[in-house]
PDB file of N, CA and C in Angstrom:
ATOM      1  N   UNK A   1      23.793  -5.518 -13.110  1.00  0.00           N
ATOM      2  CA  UNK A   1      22.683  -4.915 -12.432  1.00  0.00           C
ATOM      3  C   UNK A   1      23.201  -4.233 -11.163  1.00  0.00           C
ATOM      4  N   UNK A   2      22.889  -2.831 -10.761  1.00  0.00           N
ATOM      5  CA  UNK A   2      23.098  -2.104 -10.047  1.00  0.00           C
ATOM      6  C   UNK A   2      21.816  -1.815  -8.919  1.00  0.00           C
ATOM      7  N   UNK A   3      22.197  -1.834  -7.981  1.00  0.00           N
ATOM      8  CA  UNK A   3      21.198  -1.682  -6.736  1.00  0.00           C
ATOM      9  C   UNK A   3      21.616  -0.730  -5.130  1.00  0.00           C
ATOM     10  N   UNK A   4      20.739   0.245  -4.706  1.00  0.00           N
ATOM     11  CA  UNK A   4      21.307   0.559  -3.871  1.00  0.00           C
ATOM     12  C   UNK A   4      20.609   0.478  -2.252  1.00  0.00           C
ATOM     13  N   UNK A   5      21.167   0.141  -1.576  1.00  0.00           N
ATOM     14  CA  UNK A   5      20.107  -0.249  -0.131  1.00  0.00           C
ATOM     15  C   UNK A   5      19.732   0.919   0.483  1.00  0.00           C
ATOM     16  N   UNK A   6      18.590   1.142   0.716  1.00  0.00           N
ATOM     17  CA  UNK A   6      18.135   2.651   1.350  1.00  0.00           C
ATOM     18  C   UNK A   6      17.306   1.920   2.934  1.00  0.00           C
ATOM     19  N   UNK A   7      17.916   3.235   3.552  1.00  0.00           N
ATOM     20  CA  UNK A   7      16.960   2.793   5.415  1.00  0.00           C
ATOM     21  C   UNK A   7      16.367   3.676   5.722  1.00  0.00           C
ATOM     22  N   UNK A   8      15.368   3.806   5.867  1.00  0.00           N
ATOM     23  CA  UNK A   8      14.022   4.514   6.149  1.00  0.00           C
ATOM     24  C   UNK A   8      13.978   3.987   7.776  1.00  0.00           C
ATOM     25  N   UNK A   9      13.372   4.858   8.255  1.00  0.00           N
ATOM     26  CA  UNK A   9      12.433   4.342   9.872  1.00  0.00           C
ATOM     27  C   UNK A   9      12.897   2.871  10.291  1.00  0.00           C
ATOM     28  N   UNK A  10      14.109   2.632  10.489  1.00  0.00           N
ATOM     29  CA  UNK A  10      14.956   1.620  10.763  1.00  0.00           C
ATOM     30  C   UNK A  10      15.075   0.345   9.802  1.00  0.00           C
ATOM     31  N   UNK A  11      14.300   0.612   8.977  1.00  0.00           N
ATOM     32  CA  UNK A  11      14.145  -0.786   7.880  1.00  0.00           C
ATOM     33  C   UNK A  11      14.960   0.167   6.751  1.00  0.00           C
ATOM     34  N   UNK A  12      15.144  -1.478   5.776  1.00  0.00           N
ATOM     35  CA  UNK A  12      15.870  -1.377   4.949  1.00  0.00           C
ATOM     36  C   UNK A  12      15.131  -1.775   3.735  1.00  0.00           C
ATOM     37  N   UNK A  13      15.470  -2.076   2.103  1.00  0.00           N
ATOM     38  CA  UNK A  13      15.487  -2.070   1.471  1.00  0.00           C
ATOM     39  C   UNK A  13      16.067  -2.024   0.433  1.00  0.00           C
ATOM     40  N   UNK A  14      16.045  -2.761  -0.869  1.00  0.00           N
ATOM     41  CA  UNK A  14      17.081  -2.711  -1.838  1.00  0.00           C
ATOM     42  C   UNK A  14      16.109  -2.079  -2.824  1.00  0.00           C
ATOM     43  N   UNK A  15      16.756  -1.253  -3.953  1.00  0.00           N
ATOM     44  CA  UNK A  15      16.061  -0.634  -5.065  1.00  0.00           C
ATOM     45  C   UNK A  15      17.213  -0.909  -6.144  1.00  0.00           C
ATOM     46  N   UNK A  16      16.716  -1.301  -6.845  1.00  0.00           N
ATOM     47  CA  UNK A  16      17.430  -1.499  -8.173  1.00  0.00           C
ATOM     48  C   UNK A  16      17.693  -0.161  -9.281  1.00  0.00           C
ATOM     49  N   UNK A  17      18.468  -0.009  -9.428  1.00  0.00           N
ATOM     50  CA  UNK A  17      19.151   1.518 -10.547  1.00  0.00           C
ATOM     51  C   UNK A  17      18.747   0.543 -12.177  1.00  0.00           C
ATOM     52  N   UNK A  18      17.975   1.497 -12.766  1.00  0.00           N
ATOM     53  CA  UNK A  18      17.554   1.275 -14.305  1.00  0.00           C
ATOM     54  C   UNK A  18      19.220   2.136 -14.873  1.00  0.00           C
ATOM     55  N   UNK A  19      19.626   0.859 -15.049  1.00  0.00           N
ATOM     56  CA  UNK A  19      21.470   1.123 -15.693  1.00  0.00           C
ATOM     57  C   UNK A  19      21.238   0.829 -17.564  1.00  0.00           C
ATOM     58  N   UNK A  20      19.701   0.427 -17.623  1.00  0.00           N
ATOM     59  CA  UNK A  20      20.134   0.125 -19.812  1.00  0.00           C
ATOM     60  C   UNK A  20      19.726  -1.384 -19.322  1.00  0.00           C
ATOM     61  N   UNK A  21      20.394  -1.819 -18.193  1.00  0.00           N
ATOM     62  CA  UNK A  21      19.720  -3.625 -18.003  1.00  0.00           C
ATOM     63  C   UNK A  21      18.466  -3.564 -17.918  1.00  0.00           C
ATOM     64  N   UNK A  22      17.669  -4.667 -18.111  1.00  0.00           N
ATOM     65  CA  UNK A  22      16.817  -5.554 -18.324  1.00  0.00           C
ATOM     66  C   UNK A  22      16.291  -6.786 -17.587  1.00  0.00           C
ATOM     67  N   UNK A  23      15.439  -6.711 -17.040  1.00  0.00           N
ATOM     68  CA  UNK A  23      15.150  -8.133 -16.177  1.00  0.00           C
ATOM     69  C   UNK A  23      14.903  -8.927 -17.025  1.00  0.00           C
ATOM     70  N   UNK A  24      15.049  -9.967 -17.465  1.00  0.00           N
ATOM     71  CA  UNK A  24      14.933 -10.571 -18.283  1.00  0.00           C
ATOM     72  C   UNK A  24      14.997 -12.225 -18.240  1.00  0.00           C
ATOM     73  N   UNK A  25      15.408 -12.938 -17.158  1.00  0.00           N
ATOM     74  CA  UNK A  25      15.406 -13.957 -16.890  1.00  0.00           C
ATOM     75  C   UNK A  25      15.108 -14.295 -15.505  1.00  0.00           C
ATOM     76  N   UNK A  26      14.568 -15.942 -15.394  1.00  0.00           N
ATOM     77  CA  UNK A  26      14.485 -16.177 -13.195  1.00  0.00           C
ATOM     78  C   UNK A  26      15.882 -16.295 -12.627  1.00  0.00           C
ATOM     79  N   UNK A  27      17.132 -16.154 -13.629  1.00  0.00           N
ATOM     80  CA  UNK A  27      17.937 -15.916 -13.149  1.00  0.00           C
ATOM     81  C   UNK A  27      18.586 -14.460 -12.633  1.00  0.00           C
ATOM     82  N   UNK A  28      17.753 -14.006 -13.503  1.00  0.00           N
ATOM     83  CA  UNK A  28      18.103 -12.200 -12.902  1.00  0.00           C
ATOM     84  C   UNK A  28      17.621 -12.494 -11.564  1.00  0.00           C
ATOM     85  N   UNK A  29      16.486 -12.642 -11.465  1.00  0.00           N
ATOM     86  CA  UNK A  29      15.634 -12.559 -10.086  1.00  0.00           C
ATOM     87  C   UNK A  29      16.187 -13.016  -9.222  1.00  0.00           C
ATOM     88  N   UNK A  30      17.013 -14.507  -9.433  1.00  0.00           N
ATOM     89  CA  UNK A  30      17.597 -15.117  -8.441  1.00  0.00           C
ATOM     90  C   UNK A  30      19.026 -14.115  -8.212  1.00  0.00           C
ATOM     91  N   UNK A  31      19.534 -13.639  -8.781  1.00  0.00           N
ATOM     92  CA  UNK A  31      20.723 -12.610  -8.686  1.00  0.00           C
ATOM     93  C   UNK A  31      20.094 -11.587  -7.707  1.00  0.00           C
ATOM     94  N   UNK A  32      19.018 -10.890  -7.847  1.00  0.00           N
ATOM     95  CA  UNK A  32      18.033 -10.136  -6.970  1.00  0.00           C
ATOM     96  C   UNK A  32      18.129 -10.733  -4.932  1.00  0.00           C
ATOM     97  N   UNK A  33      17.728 -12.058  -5.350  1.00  0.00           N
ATOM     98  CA  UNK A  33      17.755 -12.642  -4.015  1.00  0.00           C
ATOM     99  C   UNK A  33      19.044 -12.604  -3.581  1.00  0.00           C
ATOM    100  N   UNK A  34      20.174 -13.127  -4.482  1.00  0.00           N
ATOM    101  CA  UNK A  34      21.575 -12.789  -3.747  1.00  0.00           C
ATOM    102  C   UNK A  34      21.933 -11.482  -3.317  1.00  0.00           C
ATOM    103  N   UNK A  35      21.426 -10.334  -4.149  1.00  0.00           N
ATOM    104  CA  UNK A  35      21.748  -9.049  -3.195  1.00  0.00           C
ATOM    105  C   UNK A  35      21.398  -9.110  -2.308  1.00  0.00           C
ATOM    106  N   UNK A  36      20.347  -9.396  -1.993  1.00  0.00           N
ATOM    107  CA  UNK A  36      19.474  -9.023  -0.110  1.00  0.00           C
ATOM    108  C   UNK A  36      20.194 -10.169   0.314  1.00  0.00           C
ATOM    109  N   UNK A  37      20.796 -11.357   0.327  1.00  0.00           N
ATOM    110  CA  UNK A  37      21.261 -11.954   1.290  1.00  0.00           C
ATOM    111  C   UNK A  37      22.985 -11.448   1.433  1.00  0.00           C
ATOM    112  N   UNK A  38      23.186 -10.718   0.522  1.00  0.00           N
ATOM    113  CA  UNK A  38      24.878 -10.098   0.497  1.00  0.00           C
ATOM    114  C   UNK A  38      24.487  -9.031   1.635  1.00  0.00           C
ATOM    115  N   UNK A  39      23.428  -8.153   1.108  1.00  0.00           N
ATOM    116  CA  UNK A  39      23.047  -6.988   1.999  1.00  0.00           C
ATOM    117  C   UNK A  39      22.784  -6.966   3.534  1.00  0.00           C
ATOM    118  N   UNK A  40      21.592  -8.249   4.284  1.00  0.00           N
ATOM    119  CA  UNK A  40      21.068  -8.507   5.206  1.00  0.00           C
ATOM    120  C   UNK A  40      19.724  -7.755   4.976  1.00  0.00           C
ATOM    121  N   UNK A  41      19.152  -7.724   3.873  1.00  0.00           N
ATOM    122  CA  UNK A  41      18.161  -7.339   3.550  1.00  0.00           C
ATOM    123  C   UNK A  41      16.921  -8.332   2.844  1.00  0.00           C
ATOM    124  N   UNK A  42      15.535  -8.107   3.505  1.00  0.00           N
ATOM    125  CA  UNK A  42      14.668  -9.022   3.099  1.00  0.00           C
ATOM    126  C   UNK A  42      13.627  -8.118   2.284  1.00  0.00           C
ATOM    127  N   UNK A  43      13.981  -7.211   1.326  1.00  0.00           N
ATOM    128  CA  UNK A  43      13.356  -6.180   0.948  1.00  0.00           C
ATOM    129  C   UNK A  43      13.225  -5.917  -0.402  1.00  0.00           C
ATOM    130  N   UNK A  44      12.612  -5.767  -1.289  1.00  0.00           N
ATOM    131  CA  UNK A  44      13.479  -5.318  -2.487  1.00  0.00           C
ATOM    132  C   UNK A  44      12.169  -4.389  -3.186  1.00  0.00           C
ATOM    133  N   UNK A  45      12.406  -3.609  -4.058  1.00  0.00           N
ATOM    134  CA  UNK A  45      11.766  -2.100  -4.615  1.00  0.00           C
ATOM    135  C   UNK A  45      12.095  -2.423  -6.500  1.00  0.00           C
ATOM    136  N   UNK A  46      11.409  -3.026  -7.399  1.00  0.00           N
ATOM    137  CA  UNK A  46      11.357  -3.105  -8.131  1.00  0.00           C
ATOM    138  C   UNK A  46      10.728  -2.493  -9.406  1.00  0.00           C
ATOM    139  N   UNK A  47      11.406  -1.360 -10.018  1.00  0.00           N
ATOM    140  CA  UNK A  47      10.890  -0.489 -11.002  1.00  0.00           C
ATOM    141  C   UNK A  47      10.708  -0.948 -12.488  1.00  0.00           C
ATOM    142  N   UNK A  48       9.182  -1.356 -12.454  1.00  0.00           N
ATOM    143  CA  UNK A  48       8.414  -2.509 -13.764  1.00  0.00           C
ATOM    144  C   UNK A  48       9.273  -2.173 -15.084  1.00  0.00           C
ATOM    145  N   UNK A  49       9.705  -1.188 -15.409  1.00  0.00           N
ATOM    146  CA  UNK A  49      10.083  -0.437 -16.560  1.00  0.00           C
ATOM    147  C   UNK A  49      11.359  -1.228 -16.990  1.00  0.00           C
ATOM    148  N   UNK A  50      11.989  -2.061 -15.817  1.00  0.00           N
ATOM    149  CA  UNK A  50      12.827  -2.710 -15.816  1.00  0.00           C
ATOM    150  C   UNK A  50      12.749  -4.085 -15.730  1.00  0.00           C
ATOM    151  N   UNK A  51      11.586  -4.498 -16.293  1.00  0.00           N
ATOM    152  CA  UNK A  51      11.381  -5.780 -16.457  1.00  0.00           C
ATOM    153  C   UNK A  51      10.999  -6.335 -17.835  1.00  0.00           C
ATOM    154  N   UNK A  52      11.407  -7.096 -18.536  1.00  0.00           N
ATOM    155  CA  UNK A  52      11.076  -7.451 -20.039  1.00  0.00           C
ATOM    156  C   UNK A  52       9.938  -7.522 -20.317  1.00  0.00           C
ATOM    157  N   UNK A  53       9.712  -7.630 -21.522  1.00  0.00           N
ATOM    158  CA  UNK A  53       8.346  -8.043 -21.882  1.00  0.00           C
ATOM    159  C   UNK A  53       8.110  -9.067 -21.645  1.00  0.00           C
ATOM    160  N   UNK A  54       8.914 -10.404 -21.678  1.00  0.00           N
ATOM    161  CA  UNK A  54       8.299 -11.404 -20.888  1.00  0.00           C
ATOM    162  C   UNK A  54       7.915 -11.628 -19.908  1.00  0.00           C
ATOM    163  N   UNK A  55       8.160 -10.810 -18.836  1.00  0.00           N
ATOM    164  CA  UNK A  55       7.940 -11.319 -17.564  1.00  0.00           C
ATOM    165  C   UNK A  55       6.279 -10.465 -17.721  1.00  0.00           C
ATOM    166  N   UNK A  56       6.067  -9.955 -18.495  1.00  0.00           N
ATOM    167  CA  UNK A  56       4.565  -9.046 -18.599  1.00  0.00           C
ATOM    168  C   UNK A  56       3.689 -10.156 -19.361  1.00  0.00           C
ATOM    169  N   UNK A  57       4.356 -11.224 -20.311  1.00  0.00           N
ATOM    170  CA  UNK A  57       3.639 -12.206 -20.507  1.00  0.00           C
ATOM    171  C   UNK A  57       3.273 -13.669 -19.671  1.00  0.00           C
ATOM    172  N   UNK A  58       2.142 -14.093 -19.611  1.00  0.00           N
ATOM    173  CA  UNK A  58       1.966 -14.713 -18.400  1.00  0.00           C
ATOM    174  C   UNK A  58       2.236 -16.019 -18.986  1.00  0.00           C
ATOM    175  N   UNK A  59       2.176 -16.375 -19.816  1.00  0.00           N
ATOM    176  CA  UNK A  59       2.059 -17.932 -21.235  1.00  0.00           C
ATOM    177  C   UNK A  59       3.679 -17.960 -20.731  1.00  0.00           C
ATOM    178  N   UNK A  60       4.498 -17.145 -20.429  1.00  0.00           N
ATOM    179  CA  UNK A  60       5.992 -17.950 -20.583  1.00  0.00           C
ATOM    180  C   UNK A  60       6.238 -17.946 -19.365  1.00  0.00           C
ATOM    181  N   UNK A  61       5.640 -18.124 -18.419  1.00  0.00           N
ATOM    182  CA  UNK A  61       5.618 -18.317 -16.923  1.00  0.00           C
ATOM    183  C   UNK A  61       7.227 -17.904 -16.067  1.00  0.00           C
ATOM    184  N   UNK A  62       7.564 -16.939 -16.675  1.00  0.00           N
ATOM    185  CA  UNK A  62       8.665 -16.882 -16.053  1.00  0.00           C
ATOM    186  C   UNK A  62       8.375 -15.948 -14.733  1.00  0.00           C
ATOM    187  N   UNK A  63       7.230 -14.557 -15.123  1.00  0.00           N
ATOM    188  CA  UNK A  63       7.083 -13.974 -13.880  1.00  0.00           C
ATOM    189  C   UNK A  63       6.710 -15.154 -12.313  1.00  0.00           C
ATOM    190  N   UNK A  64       5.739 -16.293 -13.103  1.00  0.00           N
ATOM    191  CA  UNK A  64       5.553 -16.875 -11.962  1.00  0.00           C
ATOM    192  C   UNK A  64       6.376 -17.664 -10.985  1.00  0.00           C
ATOM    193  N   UNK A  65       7.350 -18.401 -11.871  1.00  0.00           N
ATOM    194  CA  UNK A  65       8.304 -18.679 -11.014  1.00  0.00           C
ATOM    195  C   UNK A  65       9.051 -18.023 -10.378  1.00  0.00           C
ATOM    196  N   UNK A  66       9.571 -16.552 -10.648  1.00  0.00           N
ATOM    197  CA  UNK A  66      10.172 -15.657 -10.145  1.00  0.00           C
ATOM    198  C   UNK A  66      10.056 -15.597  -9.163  1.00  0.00           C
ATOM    199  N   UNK A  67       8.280 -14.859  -8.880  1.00  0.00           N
ATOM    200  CA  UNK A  67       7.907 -14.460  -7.791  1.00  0.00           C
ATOM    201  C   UNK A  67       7.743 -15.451  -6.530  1.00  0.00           C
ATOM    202  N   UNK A  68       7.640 -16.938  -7.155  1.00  0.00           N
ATOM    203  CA  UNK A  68       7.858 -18.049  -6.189  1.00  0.00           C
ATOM    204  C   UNK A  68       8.766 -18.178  -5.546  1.00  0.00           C
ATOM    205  N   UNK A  69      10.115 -17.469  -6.220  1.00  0.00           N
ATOM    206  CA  UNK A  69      11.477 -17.583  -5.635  1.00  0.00           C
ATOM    207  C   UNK A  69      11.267 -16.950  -4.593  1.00  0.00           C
ATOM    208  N   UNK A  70      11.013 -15.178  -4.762  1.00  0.00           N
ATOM    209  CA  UNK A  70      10.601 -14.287  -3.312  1.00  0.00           C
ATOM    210  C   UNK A  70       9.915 -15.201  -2.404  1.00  0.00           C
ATOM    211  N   UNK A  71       9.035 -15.634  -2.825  1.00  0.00           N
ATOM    212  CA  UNK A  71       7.890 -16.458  -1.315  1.00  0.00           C
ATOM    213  C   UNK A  71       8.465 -16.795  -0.806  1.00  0.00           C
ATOM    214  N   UNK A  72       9.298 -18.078  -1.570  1.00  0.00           N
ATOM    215  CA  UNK A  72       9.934 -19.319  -0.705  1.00  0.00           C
ATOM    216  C   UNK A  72      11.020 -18.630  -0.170  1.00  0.00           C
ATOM    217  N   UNK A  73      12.209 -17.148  -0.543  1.00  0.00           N
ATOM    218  CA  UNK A  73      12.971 -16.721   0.547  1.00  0.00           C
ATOM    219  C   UNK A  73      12.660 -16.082   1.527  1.00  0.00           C
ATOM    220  N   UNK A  74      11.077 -15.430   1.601  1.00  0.00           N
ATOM    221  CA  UNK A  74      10.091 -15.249   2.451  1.00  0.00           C
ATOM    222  C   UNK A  74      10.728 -13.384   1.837  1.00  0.00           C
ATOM    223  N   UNK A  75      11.333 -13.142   1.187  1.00  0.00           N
ATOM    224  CA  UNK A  75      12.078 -11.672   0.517  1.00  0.00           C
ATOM    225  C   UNK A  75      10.688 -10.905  -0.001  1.00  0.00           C
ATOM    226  N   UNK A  76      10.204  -9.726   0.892  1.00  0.00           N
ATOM    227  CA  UNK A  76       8.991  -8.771   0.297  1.00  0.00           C
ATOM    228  C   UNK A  76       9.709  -8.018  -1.201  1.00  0.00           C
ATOM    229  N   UNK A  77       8.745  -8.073  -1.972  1.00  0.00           N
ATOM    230  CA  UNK A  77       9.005  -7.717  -3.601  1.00  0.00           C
ATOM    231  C   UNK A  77       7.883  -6.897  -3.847  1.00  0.00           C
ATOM    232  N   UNK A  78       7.980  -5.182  -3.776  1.00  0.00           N
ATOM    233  CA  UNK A  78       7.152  -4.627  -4.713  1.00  0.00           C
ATOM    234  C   UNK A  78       7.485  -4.191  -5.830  1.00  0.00           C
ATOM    235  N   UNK A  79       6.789  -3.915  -6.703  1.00  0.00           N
ATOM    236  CA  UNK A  79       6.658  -4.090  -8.537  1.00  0.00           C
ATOM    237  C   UNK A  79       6.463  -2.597  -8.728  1.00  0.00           C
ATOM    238  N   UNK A  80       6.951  -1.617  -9.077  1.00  0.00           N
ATOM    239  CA  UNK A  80       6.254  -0.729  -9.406  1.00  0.00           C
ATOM    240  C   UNK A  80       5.842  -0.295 -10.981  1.00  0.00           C
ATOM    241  N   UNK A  81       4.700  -0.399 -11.295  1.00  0.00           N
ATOM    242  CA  UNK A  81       3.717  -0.107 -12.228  1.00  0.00           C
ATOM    243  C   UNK A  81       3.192   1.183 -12.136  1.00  0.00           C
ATOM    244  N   UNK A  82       3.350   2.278 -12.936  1.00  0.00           N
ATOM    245  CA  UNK A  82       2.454   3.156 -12.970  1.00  0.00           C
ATOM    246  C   UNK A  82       2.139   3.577 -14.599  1.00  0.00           C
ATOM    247  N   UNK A  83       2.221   2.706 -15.307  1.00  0.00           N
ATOM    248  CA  UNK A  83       0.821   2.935 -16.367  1.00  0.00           C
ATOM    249  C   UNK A  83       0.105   1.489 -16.568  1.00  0.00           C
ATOM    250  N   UNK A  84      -0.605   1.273 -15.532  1.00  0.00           N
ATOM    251  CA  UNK A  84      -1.469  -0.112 -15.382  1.00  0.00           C
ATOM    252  C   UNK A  84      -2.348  -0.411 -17.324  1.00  0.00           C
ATOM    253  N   UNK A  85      -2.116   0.870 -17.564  1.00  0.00           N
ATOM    254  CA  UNK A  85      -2.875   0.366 -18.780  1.00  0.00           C
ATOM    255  C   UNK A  85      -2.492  -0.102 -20.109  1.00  0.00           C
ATOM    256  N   UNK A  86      -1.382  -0.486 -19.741  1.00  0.00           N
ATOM    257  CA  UNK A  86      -0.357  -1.279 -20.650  1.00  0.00           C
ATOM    258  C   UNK A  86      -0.875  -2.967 -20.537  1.00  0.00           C
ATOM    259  N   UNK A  87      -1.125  -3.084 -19.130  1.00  0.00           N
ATOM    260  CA  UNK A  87      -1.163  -4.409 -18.680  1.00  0.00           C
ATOM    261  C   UNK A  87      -2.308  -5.065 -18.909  1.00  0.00           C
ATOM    262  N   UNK A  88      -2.039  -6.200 -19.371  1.00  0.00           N
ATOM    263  CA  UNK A  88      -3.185  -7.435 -20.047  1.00  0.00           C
ATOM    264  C   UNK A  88      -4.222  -7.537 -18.908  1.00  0.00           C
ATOM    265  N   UNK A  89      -5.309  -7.788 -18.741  1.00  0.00           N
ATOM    266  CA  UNK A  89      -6.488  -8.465 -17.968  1.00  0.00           C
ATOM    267  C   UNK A  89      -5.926  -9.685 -17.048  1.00  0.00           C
ATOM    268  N   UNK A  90      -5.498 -10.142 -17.596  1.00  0.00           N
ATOM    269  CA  UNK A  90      -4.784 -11.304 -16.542  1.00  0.00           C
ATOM    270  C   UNK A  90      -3.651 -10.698 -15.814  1.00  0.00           C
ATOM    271  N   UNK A  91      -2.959  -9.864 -16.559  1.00  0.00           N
ATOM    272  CA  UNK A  91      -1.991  -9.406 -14.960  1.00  0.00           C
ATOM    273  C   UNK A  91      -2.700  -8.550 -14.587  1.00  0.00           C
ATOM    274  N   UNK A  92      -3.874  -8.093 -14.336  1.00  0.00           N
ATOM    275  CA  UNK A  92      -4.566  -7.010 -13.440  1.00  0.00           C
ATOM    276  C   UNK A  92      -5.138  -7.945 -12.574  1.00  0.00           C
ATOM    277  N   UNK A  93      -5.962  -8.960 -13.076  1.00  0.00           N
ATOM    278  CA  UNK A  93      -6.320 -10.077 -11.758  1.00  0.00           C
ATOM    279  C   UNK A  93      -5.192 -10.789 -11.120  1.00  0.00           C
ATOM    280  N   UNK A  94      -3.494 -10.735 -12.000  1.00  0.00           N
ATOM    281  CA  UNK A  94      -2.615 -11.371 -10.886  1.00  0.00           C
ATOM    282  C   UNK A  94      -2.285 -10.455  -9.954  1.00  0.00           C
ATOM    283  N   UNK A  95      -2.508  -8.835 -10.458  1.00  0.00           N
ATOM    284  CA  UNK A  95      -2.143  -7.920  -9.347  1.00  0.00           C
ATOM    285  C   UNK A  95      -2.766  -7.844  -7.873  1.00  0.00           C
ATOM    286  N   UNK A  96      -4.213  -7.938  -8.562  1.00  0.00           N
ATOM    287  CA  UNK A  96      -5.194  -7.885  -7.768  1.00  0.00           C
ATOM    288  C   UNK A  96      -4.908  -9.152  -6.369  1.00  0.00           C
ATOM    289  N   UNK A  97      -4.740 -10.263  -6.816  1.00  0.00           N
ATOM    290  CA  UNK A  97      -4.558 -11.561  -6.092  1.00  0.00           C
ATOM    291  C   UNK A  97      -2.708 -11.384  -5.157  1.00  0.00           C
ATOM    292  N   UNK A  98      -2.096 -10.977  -5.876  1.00  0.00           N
ATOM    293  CA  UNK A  98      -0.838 -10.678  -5.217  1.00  0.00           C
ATOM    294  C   UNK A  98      -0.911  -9.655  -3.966  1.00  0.00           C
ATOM    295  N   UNK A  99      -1.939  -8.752  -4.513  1.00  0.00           N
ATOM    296  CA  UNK A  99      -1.869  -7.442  -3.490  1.00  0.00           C
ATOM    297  C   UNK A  99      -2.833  -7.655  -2.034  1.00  0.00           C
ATOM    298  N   UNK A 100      -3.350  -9.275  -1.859  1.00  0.00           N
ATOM    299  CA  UNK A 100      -3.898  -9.625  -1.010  1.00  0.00           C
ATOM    300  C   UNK A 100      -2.990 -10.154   0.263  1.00  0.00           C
ATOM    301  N   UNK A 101      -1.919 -10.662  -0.935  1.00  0.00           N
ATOM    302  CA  UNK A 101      -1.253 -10.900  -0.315  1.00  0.00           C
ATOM    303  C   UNK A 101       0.196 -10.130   0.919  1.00  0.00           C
ATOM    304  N   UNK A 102       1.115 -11.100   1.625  1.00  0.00           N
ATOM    305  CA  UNK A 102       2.171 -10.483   2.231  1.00  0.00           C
ATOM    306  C   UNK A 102       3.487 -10.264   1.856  1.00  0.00           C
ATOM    307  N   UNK A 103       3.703 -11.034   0.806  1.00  0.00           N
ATOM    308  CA  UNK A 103       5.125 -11.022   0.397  1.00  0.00           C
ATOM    309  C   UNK A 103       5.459 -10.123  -0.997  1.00  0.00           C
ATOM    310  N   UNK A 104       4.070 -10.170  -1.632  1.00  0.00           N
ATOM    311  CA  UNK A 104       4.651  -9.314  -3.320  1.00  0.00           C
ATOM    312  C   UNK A 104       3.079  -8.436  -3.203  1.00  0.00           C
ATOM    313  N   UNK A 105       3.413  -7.202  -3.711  1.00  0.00           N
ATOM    314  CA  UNK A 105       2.681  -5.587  -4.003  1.00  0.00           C
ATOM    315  C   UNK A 105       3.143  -5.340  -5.143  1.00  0.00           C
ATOM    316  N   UNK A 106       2.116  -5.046  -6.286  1.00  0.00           N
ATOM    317  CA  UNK A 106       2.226  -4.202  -7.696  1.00  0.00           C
ATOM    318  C   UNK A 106       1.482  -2.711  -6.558  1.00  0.00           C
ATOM    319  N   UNK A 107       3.188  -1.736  -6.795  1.00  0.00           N
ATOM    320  CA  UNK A 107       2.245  -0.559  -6.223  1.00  0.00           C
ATOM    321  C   UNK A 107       2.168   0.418  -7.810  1.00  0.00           C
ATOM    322  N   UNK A 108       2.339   1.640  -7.309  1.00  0.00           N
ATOM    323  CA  UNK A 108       1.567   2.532  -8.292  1.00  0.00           C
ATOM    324  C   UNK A 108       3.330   3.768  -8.176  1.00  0.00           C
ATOM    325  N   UNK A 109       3.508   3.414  -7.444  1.00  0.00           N
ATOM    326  CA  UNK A 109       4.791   4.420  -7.180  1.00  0.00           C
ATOM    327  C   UNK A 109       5.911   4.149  -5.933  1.00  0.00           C
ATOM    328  N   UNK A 110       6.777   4.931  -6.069  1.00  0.00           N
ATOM    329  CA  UNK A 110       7.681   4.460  -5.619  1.00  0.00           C
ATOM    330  C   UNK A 110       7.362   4.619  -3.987  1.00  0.00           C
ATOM    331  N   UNK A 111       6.641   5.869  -3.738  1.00  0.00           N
ATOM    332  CA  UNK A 111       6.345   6.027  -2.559  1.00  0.00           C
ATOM    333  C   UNK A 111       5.473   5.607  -1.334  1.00  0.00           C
ATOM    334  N   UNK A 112       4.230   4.847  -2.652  1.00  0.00           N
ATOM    335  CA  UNK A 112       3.467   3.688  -2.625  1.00  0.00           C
ATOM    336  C   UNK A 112       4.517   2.563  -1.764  1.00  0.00           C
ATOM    337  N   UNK A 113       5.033   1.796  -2.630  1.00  0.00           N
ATOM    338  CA  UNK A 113       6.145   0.975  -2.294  1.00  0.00           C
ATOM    339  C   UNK A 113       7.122   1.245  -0.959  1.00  0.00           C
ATOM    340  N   UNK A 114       7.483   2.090  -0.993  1.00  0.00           N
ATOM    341  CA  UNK A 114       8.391   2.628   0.238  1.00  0.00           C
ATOM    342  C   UNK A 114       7.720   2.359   1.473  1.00  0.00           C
ATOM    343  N   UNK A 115       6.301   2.925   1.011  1.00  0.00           N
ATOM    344  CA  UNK A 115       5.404   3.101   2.426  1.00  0.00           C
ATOM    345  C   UNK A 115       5.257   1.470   2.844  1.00  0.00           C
ATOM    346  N   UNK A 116       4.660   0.775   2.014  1.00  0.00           N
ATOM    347  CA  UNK A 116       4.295  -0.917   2.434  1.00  0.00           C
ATOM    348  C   UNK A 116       5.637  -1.661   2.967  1.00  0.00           C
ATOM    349  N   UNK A 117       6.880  -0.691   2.112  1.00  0.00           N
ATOM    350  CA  UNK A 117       8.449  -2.407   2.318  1.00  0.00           C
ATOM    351  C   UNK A 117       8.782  -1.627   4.169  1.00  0.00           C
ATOM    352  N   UNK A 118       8.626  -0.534   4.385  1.00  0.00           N
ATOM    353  CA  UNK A 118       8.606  -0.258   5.876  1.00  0.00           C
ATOM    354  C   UNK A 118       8.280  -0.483   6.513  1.00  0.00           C
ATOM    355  N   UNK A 119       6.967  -0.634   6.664  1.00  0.00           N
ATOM    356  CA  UNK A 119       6.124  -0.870   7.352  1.00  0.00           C
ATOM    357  C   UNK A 119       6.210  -2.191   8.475  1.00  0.00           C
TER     358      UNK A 119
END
């Protein structure tokens, strides 16, 4: 997995390069958290297209633990989604409930995303 750190308006961020890999396990994710702590980055820009189909299924709970990992490194994680209409009813109410939140955003684009991990 390939990733490159971008700095905007003094903040930083990691974005992940769609290389043919696959998110595919909470161990990817946890590999995720080791970049930003290799980097000094608490940021990360995540392009959905690059996430398995499991993590889109909610029954194999892997997205949830994932995203528990971000909380507990306190690491902001946005998701980017832009054909929401792929996505089941239950991940539209987990979007909905995430996006209340401070640490994880399903945005809509990348620029979406950019704008919130700056901020």
């Amino acid at each position: 997995m390939k990733y490159n750190v971008v700095n905007k308006n003094n903040e930083s961020y990691i974005i992940l390069n769609n290389n043919g890999t696959k998110i595919s396990s909470e161990q990817d994710m946890l590999d995720i958290i080791g970049f930003c702590f290799e980097s000094g980055v608490n940021s990360v820009a995540i392009d959905g297209n690059i996430l398995s189909d499991e993590f889109y299924d909610l029954k194999t709970k892997i997205l949830g633990m994932s995203l528990q990992k971000f909380i507990n490194y306190n690491i902001r994680l946005a998701i980017i989604i832009n054909e929401e209409k792929l996505l089941s009813d239950r991940f539209k109410e987990l979007k909905l409930e995430l996006n209340k939140g401070g640490n994880i955003r399903v945005c809509h684009s990348i620029e979406e995303a950019e704008i919130w991990l700056v901020k």
